[in-house]
C-alpha atoms as a PDB file:
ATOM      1  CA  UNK A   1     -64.204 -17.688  20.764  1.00  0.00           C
ATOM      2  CA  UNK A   2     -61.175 -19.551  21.465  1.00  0.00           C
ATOM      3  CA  UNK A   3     -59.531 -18.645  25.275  1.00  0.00           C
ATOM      4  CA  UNK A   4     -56.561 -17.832  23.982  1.00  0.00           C
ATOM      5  CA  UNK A   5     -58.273 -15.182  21.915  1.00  0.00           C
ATOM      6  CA  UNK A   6     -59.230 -11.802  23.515  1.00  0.00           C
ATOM      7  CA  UNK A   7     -61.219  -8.566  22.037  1.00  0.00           C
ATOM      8  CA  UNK A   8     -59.714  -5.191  23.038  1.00  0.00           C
ATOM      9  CA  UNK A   9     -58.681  -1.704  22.344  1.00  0.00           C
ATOM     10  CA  UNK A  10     -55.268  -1.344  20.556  1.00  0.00           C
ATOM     11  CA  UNK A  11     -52.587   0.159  22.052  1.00  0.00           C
ATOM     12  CA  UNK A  12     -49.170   1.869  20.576  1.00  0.00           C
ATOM     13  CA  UNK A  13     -47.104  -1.637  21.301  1.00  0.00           C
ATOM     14  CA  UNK A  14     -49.027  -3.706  18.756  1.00  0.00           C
ATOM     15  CA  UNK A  15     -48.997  -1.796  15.605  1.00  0.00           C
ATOM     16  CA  UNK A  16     -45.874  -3.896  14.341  1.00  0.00           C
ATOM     17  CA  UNK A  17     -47.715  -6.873  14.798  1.00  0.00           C
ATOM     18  CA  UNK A  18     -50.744  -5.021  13.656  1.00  0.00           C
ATOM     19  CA  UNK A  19     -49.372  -3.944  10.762  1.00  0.00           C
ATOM     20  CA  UNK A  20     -47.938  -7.694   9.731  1.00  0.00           C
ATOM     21  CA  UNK A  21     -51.601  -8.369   9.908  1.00  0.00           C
ATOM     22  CA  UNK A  22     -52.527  -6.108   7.495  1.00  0.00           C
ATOM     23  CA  UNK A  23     -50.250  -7.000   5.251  1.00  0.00           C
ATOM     24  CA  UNK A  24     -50.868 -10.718   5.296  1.00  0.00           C
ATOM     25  CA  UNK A  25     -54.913  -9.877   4.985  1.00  0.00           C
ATOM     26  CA  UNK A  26     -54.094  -7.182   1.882  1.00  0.00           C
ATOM     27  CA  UNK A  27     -55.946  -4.403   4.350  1.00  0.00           C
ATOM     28  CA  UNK A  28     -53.218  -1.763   3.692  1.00  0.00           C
ATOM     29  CA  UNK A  29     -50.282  -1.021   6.299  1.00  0.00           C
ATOM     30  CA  UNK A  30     -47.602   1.505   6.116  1.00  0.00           C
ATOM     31  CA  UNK A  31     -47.437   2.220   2.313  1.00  0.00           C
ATOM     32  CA  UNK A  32     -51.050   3.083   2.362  1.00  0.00           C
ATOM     33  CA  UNK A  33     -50.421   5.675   5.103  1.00  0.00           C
ATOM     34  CA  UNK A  34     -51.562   3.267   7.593  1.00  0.00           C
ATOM     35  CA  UNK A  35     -49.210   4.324  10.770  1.00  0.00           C
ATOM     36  CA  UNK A  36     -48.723   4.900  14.062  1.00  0.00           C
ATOM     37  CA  UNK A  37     -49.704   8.473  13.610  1.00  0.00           C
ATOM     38  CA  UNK A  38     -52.739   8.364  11.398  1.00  0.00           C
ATOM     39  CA  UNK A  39     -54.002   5.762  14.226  1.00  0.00           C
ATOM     40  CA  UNK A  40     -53.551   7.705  17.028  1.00  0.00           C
ATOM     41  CA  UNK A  41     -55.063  10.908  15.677  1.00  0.00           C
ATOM     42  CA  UNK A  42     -58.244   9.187  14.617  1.00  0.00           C
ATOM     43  CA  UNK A  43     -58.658   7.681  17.845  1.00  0.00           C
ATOM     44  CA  UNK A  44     -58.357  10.911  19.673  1.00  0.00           C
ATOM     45  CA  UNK A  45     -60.637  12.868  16.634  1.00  0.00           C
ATOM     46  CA  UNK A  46     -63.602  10.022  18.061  1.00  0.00           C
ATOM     47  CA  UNK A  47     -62.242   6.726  16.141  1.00  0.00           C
ATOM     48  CA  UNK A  48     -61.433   3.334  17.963  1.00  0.00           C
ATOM     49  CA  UNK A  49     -59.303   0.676  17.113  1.00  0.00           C
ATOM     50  CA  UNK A  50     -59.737  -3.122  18.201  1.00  0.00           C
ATOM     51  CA  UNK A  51     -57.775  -5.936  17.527  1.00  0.00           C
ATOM     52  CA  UNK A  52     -58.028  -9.618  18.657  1.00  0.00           C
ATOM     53  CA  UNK A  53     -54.800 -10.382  20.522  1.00  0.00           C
ATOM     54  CA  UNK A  54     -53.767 -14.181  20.883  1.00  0.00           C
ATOM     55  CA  UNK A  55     -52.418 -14.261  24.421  1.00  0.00           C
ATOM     56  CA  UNK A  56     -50.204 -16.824  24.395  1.00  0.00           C
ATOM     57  CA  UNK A  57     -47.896 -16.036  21.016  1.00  0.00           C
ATOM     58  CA  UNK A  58     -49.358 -11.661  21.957  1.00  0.00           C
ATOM     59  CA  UNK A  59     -49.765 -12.093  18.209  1.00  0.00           C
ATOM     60  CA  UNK A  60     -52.333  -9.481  16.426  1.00  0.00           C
ATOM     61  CA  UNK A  61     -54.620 -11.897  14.790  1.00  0.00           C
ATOM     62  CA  UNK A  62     -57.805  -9.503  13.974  1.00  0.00           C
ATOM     63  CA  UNK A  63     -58.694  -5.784  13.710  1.00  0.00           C
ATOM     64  CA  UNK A  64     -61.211  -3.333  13.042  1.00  0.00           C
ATOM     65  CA  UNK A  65     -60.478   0.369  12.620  1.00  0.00           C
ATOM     66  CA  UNK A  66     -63.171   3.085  12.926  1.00  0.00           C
ATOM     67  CA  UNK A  67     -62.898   6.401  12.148  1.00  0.00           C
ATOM     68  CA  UNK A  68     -65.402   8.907  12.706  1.00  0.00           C
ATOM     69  CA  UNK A  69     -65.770  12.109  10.447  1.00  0.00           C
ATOM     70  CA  UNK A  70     -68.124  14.377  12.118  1.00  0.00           C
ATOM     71  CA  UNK A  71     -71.160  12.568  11.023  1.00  0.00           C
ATOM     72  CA  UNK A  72     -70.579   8.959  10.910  1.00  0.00           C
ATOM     73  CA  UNK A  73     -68.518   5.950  11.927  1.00  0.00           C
ATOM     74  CA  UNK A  74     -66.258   4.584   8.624  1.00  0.00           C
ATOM     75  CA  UNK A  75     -65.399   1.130   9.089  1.00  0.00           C
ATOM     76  CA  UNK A  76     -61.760  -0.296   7.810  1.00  0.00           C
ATOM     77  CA  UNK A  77     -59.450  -2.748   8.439  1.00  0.00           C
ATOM     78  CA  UNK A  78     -61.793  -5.122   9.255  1.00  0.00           C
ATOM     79  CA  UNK A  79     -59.741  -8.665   9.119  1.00  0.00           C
ATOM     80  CA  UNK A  80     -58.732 -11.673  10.309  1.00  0.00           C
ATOM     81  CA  UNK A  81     -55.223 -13.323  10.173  1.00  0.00           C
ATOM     82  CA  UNK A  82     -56.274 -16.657   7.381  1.00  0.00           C
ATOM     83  CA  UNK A  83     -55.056 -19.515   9.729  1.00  0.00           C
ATOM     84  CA  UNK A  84     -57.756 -17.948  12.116  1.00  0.00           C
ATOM     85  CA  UNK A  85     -60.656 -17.485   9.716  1.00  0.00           C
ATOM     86  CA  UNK A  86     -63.935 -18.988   9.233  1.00  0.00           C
ATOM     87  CA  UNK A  87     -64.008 -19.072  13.213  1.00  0.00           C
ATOM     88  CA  UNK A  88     -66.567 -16.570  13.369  1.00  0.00           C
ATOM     89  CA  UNK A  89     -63.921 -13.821  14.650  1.00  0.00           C
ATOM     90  CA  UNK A  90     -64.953 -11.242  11.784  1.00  0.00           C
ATOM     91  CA  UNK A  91     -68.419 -11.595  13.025  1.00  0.00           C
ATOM     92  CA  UNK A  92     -67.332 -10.423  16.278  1.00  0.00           C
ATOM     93  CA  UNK A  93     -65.084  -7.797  15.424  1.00  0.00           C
ATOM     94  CA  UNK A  94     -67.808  -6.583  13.270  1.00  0.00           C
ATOM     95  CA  UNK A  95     -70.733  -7.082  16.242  1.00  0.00           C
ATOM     96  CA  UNK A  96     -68.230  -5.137  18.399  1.00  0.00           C
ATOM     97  CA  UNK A  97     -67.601  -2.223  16.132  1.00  0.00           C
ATOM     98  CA  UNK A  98     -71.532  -1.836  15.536  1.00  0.00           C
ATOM     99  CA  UNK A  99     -71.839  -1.510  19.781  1.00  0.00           C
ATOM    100  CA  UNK A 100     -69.503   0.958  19.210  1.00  0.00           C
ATOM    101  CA  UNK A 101     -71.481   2.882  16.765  1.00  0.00           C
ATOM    102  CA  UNK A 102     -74.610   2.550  18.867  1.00  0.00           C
ATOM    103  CA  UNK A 103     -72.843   3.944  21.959  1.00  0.00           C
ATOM    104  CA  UNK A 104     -72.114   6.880  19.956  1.00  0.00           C
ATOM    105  CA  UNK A 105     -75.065   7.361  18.356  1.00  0.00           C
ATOM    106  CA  UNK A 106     -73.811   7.286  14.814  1.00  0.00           C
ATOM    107  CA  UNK A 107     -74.274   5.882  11.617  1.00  0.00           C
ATOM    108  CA  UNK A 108     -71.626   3.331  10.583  1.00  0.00           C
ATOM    109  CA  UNK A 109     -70.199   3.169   7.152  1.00  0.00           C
ATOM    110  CA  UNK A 110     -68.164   0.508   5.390  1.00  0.00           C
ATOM    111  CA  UNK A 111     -66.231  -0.192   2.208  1.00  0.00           C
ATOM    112  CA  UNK A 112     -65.721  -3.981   1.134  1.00  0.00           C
ATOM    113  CA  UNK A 113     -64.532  -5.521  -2.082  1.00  0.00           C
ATOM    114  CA  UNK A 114     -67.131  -7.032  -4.416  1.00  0.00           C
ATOM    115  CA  UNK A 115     -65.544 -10.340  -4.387  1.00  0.00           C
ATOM    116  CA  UNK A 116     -64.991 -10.581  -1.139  1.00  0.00           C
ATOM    117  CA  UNK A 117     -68.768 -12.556  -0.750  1.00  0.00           C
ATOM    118  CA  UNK A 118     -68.050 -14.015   3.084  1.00  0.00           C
ATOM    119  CA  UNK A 119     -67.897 -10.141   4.947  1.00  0.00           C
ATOM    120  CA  UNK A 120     -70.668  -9.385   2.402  1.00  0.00           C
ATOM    121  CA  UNK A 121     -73.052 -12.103   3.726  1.00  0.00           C
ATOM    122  CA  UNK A 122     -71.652 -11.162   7.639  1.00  0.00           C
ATOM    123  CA  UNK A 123     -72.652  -7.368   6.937  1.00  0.00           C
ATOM    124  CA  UNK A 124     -76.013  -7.929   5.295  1.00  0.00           C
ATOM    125  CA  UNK A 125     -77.046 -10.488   8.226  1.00  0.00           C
ATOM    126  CA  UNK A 126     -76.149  -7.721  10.645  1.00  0.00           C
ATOM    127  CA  UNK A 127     -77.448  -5.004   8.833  1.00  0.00           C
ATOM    128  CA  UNK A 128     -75.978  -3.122   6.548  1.00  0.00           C
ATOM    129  CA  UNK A 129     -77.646  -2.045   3.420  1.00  0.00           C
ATOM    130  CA  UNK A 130     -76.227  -1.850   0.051  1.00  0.00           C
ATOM    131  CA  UNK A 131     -75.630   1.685  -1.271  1.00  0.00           C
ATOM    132  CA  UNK A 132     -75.533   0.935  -5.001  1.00  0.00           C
ATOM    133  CA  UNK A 133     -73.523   1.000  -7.710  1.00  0.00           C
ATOM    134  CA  UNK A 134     -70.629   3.671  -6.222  1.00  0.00           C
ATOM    135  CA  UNK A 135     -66.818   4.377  -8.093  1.00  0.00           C
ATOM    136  CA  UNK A 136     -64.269   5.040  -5.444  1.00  0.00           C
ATOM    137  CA  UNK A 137     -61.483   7.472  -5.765  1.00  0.00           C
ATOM    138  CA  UNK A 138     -58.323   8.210  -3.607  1.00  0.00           C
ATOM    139  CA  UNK A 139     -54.889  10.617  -3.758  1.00  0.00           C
ATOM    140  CA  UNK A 140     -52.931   8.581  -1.341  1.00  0.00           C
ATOM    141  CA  UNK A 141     -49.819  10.639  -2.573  1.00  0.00           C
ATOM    142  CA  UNK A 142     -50.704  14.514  -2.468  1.00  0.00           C
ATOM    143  CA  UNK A 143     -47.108  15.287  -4.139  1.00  0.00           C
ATOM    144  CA  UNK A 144     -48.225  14.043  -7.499  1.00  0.00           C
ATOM    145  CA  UNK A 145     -51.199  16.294  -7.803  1.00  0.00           C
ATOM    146  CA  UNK A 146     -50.329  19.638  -9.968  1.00  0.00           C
ATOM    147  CA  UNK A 147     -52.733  22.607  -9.143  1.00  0.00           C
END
């Protein structure tokens, strides 16, 4: 990994940059519900947040968000900013995030788009098994449900 380039836990002074990140990747950000709050409650529920800071520009070039639900470690956010990819850095973040899960104990869940065939190939080689065939589902906006 480049030296300029350093793993470590988020704190509450990068989620702008974090956030730009997200955006440029398509991993969510604020109109997903993707905040400051949301983050820091799932960190202190058990979760863990890492991001890949460049040092000299303190730019937010990579994350990985875990959440933990009682039972298992989700994995989200997992990207990389695209003038820093094919460098091996979602490899890492993803390596990291599984030490994490081991340290804990838990099982470790992700999500990842079918086309998206390069974390694919990175999750199978460290691991992860396909599920099957699963539909997703998601009220991001609990106003528009009438009960």
């Amino acid at each position: 990994m480049d030296n300029n380039l350093v793993i470590r836990n988020y704190n509450e002074n990068d989620f702008d940059s974090l956030n730009i990140l997200w955006q440029e990747t398509g991993l969510g950000g604020t109109q997903r519900g993707d905040n400051e709050k949301i983050i820091t409650e799932s960190i202190i529920l058990g979760g863990k947040l890492i991001v890949i800071e460049n040092t000299q520009t303190h730019e937010i070039v990579g994350s990985s968000w875990m959440t933990f639900d009682g039972r298992r470690i989700h994995l989200h956010h997992i990207g990389v900013k695209p003038s820093y990819q094919n460098k091996g850095l979602g490899k890492k973040l993803t390596q990291e995030s599984l030490k994490f899960a081991k340290e804990k104990g838990y099982q470790i869940k992700l999500e990842v788009h079918k086309d998206n065939l390069k974390a694919i190939k990175i999750y199978k080689n460290l691991g992860f098994n396909y599920l099957g065939d699963y539909d997703i589902y998601i009220v991001r906006d609990l106003t528009t449900i009438n009960l």
